[in-house]
C-alpha atoms as a PDB file:
ATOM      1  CA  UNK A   1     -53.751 -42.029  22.909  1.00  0.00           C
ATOM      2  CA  UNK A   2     -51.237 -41.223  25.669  1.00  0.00           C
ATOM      3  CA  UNK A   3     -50.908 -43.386  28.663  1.00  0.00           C
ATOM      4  CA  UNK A   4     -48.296 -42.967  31.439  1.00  0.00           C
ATOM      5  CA  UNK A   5     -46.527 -45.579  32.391  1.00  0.00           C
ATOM      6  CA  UNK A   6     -43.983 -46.581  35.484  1.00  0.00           C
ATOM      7  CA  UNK A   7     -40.779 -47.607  34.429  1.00  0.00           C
ATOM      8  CA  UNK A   8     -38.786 -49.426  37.570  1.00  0.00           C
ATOM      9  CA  UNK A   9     -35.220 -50.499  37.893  1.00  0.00           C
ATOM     10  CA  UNK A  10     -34.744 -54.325  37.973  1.00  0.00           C
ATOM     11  CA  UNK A  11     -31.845 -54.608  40.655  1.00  0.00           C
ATOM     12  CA  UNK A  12     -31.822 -57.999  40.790  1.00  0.00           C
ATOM     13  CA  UNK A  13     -31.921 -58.458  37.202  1.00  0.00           C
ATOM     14  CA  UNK A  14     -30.420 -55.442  35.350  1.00  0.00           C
ATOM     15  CA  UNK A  15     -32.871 -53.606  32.999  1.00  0.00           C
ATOM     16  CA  UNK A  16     -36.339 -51.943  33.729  1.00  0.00           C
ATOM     17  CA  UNK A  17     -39.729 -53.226  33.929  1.00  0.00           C
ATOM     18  CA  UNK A  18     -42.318 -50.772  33.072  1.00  0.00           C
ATOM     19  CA  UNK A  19     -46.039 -51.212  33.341  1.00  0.00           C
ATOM     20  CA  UNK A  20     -49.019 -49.327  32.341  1.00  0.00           C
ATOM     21  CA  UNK A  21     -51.374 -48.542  35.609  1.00  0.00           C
ATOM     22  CA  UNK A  22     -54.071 -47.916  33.443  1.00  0.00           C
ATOM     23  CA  UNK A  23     -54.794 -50.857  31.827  1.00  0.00           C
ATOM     24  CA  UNK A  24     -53.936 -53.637  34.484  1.00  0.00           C
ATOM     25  CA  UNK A  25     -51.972 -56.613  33.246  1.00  0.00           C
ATOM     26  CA  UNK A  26     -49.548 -54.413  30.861  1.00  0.00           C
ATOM     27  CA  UNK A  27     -46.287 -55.009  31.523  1.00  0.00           C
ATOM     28  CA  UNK A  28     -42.988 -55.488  29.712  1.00  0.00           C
ATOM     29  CA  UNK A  29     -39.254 -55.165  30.019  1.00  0.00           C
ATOM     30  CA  UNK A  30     -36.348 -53.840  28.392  1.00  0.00           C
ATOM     31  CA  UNK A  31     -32.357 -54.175  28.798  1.00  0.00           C
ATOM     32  CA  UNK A  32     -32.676 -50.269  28.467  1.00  0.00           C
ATOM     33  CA  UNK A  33     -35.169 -47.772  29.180  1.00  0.00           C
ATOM     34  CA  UNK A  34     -35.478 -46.954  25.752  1.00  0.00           C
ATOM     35  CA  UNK A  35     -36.066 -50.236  24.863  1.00  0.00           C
ATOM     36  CA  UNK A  36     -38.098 -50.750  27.826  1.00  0.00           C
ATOM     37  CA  UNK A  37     -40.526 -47.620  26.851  1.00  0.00           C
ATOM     38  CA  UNK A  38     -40.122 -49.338  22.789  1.00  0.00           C
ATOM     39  CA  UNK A  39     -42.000 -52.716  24.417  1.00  0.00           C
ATOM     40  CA  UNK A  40     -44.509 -51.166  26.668  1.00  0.00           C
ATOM     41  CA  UNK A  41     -45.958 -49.160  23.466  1.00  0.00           C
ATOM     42  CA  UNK A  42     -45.925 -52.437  22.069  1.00  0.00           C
ATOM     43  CA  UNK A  43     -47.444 -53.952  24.779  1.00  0.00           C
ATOM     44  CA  UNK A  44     -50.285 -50.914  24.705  1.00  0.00           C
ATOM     45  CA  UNK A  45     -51.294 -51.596  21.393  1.00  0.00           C
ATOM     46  CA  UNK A  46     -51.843 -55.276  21.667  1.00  0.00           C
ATOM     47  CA  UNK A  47     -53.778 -54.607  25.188  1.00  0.00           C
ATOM     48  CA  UNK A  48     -56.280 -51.897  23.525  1.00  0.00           C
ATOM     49  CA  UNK A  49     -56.501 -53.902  20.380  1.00  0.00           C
ATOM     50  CA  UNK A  50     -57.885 -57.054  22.564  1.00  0.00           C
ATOM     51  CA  UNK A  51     -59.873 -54.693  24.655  1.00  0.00           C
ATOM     52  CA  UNK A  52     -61.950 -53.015  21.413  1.00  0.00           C
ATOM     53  CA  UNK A  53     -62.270 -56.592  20.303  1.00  0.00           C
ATOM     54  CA  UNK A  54     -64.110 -57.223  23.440  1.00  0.00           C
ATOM     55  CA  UNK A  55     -65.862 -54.437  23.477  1.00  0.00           C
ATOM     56  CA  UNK A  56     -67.595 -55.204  19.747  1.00  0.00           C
ATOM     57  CA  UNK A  57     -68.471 -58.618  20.823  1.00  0.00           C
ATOM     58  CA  UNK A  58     -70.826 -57.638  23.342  1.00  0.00           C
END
């Protein structure tokens, strides 16, 4: 599956925090983008996994 993603500079911070618009509540963070885009697909995973678990125990 693809899913964009919005990957924001953390000023205050350093890094980027990038979220994933289409699947509210998936976020993560990174010192570099690359790691930042490396956590978010990550973070993906676990939020579709949990989501088809859902789904099947309806």
């Amino acid at each position: 599956m693809i899913f964009n993603v919005v990957v924001t500079p953390d000023i205050e911070e350093g890094g980027f925090t990038v979220s994933c618009p289409a699947l509210p509540g998936c976020h993560s963070q990174g010192e570099t983008i690359e790691e930042a885009l490396d956590n978010i697909r990550d973070a993906i995973s676990g939020c579709v996994e949990v989501l088809n678990r859902r789904a099947l125990d309806r």
